[in-house]
C-alpha atoms as a PDB file:
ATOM      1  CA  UNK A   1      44.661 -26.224  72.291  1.00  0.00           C
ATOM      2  CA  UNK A   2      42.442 -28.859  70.023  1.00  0.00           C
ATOM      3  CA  UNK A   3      39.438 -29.733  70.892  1.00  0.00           C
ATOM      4  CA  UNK A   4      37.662 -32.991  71.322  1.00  0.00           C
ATOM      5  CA  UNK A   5      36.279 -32.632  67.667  1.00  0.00           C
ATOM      6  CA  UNK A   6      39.478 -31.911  65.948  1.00  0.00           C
ATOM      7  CA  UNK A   7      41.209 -34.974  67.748  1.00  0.00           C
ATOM      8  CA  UNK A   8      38.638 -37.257  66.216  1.00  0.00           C
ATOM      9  CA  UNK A   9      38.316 -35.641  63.071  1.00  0.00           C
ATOM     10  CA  UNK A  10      41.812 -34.435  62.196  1.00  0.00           C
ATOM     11  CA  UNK A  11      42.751 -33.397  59.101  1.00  0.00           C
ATOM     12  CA  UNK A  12      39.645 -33.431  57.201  1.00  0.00           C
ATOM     13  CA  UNK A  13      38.133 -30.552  54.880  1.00  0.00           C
ATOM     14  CA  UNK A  14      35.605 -28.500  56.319  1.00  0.00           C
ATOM     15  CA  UNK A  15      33.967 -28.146  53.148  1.00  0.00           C
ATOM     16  CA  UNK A  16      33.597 -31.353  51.953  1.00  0.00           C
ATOM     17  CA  UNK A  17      35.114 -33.652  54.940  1.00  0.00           C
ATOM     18  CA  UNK A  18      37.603 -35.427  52.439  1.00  0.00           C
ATOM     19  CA  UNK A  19      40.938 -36.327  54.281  1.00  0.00           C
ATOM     20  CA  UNK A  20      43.571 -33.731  53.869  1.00  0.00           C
ATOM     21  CA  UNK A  21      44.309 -29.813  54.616  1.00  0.00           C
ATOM     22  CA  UNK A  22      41.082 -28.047  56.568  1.00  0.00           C
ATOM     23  CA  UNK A  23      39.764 -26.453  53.365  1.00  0.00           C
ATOM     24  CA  UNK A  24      40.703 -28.362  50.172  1.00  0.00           C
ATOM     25  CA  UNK A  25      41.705 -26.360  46.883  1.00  0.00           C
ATOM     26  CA  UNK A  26      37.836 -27.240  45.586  1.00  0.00           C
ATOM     27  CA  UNK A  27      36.261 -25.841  48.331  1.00  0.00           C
ATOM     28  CA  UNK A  28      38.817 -22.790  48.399  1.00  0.00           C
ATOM     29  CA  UNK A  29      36.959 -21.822  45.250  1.00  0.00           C
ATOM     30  CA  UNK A  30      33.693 -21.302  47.542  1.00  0.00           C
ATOM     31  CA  UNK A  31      35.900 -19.219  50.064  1.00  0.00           C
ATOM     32  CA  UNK A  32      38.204 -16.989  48.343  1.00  0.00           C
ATOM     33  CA  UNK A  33      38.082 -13.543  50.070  1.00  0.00           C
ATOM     34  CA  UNK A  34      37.095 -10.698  47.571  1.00  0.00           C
ATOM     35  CA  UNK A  35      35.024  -7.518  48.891  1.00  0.00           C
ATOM     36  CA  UNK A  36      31.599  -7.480  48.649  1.00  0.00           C
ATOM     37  CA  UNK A  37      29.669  -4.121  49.635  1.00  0.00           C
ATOM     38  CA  UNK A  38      26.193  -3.543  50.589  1.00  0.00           C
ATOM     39  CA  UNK A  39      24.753  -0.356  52.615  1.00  0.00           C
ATOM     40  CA  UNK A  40      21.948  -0.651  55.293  1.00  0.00           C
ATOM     41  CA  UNK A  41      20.030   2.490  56.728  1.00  0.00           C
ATOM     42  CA  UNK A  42      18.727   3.867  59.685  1.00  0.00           C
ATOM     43  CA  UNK A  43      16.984   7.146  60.348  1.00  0.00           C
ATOM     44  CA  UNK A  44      18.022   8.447  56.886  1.00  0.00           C
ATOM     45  CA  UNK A  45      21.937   7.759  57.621  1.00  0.00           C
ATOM     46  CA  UNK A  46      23.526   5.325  55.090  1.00  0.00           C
ATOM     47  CA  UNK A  47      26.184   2.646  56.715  1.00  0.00           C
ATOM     48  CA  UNK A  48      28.487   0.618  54.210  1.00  0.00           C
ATOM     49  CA  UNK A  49      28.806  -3.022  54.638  1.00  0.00           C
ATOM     50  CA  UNK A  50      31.962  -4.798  53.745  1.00  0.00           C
ATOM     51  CA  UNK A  51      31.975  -8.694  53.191  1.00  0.00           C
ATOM     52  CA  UNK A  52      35.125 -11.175  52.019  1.00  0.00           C
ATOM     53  CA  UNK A  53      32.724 -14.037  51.266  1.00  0.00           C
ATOM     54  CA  UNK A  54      29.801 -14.725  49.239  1.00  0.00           C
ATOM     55  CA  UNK A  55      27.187 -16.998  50.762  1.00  0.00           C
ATOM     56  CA  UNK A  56      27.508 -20.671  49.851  1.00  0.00           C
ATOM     57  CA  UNK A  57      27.132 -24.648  50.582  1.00  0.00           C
ATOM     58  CA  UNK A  58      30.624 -24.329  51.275  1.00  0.00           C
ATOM     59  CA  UNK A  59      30.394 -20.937  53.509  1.00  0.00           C
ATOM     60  CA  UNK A  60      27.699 -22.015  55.297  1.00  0.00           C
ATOM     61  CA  UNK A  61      29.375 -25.797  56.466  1.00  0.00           C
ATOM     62  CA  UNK A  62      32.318 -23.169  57.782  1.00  0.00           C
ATOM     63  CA  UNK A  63      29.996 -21.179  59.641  1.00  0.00           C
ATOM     64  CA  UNK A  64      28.355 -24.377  61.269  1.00  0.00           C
ATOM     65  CA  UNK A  65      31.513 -26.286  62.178  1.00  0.00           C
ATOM     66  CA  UNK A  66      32.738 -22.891  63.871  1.00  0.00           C
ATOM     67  CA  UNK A  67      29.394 -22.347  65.181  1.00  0.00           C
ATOM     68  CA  UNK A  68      28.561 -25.686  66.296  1.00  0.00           C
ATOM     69  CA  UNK A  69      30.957 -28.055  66.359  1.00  0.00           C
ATOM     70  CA  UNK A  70      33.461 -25.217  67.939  1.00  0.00           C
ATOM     71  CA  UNK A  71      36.128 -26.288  64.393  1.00  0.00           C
ATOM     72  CA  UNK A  72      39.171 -24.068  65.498  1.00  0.00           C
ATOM     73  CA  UNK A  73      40.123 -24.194  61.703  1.00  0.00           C
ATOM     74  CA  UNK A  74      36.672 -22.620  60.840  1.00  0.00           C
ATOM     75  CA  UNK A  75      36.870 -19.969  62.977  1.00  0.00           C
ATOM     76  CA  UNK A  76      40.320 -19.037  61.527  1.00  0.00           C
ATOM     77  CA  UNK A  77      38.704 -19.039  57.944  1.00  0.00           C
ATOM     78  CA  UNK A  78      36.066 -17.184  59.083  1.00  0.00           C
ATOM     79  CA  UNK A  79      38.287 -14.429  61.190  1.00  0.00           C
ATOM     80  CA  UNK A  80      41.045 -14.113  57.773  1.00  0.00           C
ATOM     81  CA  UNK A  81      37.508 -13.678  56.443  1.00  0.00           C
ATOM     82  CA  UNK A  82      36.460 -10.719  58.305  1.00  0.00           C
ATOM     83  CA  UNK A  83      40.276  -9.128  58.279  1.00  0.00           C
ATOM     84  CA  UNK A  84      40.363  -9.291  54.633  1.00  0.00           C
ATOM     85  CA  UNK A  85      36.920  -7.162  54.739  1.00  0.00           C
ATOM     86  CA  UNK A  86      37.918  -4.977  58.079  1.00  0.00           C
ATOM     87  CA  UNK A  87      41.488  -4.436  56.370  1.00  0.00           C
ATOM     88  CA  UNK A  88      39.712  -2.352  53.156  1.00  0.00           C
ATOM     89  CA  UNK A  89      37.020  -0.683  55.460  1.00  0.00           C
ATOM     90  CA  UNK A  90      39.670   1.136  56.614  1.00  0.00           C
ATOM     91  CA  UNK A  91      41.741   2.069  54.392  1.00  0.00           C
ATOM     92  CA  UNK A  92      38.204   3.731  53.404  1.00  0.00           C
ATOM     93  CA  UNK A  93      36.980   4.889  56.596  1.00  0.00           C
ATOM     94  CA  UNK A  94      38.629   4.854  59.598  1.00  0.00           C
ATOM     95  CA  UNK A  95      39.681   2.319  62.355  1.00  0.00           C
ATOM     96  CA  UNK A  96      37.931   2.160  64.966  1.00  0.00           C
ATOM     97  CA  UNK A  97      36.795   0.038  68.285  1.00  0.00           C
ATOM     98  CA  UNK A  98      35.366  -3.545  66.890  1.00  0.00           C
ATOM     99  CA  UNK A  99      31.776  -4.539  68.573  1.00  0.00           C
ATOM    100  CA  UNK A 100      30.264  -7.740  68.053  1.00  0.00           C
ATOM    101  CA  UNK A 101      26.710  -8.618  67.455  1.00  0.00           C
ATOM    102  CA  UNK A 102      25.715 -10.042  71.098  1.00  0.00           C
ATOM    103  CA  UNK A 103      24.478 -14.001  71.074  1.00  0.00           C
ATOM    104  CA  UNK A 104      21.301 -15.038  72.661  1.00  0.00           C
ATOM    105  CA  UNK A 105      22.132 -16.194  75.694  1.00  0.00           C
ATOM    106  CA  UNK A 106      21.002 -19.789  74.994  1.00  0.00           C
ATOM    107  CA  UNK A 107      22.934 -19.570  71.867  1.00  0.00           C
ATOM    108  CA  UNK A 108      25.722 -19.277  74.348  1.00  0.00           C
ATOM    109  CA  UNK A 109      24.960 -22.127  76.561  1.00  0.00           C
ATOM    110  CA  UNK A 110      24.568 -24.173  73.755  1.00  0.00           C
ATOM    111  CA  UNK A 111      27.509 -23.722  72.108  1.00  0.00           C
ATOM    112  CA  UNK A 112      29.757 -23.144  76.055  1.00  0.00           C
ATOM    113  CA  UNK A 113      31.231 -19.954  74.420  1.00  0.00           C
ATOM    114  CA  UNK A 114      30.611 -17.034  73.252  1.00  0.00           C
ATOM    115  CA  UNK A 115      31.465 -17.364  69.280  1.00  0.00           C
ATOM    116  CA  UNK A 116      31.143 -14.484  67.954  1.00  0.00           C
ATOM    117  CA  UNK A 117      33.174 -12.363  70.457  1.00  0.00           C
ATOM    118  CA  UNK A 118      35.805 -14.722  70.181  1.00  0.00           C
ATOM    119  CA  UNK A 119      35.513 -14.344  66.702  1.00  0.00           C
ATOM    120  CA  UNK A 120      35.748 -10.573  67.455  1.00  0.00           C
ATOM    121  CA  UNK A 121      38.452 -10.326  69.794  1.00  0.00           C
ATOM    122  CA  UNK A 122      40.954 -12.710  67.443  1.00  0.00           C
ATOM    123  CA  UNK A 123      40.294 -10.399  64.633  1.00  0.00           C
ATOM    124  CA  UNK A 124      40.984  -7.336  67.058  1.00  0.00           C
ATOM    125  CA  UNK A 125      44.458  -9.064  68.368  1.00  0.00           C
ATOM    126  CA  UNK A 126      45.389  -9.768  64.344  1.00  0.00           C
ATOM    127  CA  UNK A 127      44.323  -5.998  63.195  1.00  0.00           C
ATOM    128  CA  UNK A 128      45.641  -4.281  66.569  1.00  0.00           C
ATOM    129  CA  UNK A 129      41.907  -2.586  67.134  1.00  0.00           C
ATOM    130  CA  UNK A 130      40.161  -2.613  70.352  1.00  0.00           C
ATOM    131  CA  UNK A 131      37.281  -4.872  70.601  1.00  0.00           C
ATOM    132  CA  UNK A 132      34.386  -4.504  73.587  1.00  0.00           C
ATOM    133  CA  UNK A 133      31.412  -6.681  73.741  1.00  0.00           C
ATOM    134  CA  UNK A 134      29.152  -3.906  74.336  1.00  0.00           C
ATOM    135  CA  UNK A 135      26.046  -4.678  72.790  1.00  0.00           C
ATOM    136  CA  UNK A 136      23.147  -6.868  74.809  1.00  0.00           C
ATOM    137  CA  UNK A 137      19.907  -7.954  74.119  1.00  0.00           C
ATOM    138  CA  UNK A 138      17.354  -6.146  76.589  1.00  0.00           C
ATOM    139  CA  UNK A 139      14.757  -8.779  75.872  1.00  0.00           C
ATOM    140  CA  UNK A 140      14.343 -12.532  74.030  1.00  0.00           C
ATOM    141  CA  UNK A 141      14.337 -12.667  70.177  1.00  0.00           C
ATOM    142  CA  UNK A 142      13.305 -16.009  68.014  1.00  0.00           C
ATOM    143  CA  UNK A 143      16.116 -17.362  65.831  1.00  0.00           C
ATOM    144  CA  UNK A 144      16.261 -15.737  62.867  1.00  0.00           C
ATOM    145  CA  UNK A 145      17.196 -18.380  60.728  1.00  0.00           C
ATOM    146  CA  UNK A 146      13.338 -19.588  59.531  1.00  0.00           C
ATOM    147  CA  UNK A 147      12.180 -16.377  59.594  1.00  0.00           C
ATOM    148  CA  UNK A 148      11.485 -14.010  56.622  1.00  0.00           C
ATOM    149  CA  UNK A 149      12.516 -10.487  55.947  1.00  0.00           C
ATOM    150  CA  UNK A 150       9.692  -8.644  57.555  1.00  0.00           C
ATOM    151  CA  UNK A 151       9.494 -11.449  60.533  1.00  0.00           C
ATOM    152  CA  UNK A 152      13.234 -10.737  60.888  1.00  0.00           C
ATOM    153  CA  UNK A 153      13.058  -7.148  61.109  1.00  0.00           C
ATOM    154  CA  UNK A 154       9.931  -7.456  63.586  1.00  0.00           C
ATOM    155  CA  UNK A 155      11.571  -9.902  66.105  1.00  0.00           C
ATOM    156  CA  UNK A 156      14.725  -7.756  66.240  1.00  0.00           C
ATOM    157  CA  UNK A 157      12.870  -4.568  66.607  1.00  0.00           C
ATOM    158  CA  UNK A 158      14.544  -2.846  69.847  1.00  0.00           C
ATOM    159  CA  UNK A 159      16.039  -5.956  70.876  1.00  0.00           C
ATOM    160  CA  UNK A 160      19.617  -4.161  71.612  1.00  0.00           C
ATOM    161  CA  UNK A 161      21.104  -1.766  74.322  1.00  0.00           C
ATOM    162  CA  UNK A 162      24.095  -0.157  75.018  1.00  0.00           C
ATOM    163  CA  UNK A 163      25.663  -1.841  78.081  1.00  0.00           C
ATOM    164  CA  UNK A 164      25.256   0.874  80.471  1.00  0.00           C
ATOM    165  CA  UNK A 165      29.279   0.093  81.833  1.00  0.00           C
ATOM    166  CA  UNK A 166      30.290   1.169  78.106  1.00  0.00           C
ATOM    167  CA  UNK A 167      28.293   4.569  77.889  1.00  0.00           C
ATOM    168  CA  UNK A 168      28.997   5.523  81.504  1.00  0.00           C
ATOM    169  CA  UNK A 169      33.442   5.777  79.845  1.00  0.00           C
ATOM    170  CA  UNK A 170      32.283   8.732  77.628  1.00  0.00           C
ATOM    171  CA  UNK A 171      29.159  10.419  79.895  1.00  0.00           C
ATOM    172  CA  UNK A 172      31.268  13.038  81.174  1.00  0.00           C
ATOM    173  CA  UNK A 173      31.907  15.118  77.834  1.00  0.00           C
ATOM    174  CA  UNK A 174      34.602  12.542  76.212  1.00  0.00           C
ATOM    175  CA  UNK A 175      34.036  11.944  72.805  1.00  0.00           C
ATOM    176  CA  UNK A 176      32.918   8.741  72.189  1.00  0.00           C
ATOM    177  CA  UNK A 177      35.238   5.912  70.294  1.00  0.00           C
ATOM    178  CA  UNK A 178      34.254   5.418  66.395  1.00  0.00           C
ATOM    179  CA  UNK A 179      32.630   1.692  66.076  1.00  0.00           C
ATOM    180  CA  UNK A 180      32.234  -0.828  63.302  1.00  0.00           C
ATOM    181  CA  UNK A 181      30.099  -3.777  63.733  1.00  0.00           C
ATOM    182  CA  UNK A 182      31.594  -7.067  63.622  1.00  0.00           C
ATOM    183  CA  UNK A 183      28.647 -10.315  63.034  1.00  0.00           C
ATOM    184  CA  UNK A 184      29.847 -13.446  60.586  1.00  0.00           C
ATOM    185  CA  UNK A 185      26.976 -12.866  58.356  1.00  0.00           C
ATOM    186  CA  UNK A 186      25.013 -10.531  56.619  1.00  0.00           C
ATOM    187  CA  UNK A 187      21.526 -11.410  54.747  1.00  0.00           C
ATOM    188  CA  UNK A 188      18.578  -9.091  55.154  1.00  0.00           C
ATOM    189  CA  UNK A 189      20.901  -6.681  57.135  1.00  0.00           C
ATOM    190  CA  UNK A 190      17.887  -6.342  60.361  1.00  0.00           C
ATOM    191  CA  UNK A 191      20.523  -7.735  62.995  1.00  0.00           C
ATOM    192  CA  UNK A 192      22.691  -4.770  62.199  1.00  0.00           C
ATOM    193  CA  UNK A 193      20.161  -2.208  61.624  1.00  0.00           C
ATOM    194  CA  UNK A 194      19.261  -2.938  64.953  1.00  0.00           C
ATOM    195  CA  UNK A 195      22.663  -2.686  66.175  1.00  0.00           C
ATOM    196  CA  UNK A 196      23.203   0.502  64.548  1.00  0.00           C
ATOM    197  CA  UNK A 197      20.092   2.089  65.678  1.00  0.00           C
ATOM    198  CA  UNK A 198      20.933   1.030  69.644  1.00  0.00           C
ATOM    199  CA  UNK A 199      24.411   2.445  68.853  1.00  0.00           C
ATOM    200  CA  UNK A 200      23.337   5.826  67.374  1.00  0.00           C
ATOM    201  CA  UNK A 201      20.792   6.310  69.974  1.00  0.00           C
ATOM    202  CA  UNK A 202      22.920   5.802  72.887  1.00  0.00           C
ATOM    203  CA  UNK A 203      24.865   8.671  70.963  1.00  0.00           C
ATOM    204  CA  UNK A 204      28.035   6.695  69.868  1.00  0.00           C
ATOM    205  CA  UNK A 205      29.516   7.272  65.997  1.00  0.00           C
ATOM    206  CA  UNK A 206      28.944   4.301  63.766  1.00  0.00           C
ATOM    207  CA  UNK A 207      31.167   4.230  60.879  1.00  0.00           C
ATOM    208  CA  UNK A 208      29.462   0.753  59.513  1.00  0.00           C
ATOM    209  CA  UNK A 209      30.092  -2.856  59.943  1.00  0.00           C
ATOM    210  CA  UNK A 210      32.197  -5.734  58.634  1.00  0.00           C
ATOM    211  CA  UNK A 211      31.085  -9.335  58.173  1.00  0.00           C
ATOM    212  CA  UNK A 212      32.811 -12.503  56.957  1.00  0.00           C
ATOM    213  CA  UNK A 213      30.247 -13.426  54.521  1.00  0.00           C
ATOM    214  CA  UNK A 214      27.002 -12.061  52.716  1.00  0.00           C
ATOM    215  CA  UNK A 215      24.203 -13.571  51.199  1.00  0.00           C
ATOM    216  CA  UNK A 216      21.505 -12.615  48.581  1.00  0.00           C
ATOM    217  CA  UNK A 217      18.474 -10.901  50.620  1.00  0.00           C
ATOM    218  CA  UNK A 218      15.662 -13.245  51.574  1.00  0.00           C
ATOM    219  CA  UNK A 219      12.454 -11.811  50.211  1.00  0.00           C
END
């Protein structure tokens, strides 16, 4: 079903707005799925990071009209994004259950959706994965998008838990599933560190994550 915004606006490039397909053969050349790898750490374990899309002008109007302005064509760039990535991890890893990186809850509000586990659970359907939005924030966290690397890592710092419904499935001696980490974007890496440290410590197996795009770490 279209929304309000693509009635309006039909037919226009996401990239660029110029009339035509959703993503003109210009801006393509800004969001061309390759693999891009990067490796965060946490208590001296090493987690790959696989990315289709390098950060860009381009990438970042996709992100905002799926973020935002709720563009049903941007989210479908950004979930062939995050297949494209998902679809290499593994054939190098394994498969496993697909968790997304939880939203502030006025993030949510804001938006009226959750993105980024819809984002999560389209990309589950089109892989044949499970998905579970098991991650929550246990207490409020700035927005991280003025903040520097350091400020970053502080403000995320503990902010995750394991939903207690998720860890009470394996508390009786079943193994716990294998999990990758699903968010749209990767820059200093602290929102998945922190992910992967509430994952690991609630005693789960974190094989690594997968993100649509990646930029160059702020400093």
């Amino acid at each position: 079903m279209l929304n309000l915004t693509e009635i309006i606006f039909p037919s226009r490039c996401i990239g660029c707005s110029r009339l035509g397909i959703s993503i003109c053969s210009e801006c393509r050349k800004q969001w061309h799925p390759h693999v891009y790898k990067r490796e965060i750490s946490w208590s001296e374990e090493i987690f790959p990071v696989l990315s289709a899309i390098e950060y860009s002008p381009i990438a970042s109007r996709v992100l905002l009209s799926a973020k935002e302005s709720q563009i049903r064509a941007a989210d479908q760039l950004i979930v062939n994004g995050i297949v494209h990535a998902l679809k290499l991890f593994v054939n190098r890893h394994s498969s496993a259950v697909l968790l997304p990186i939880p939203s502030r809850k006025s993030a949510n509000r804001k938006r009226g959706r959750n993105f980024l586990q819809e984002i999560t659970s389209q990309v589950a359907f089109e892989v044949g994965f499970p998905s579970h939005s098991a991650l929550r924030h246990n207490r409020k966290v700035r927005d991280q998008s003025q903040l520097n690397i350091i400020d970053r890592s502080e403000n995320l710092s503990g902010a995750f838990a394991v939903d207690p419904k998720f860890t009470a499935q394996f508390s009786t001696g079943n193994t716990g599933p294998k999990i990758i980490v699903i968010d749209d974007l990767i820059t200093t890496g602290a929102t998945l560190s922190e992910a992967i440290r509430a994952l690991r410590t609630a005693g789960f197996t974190v094989l690594g994550a997968v993100t649509s795009c990646t930029a160059k770490p702020l400093r």
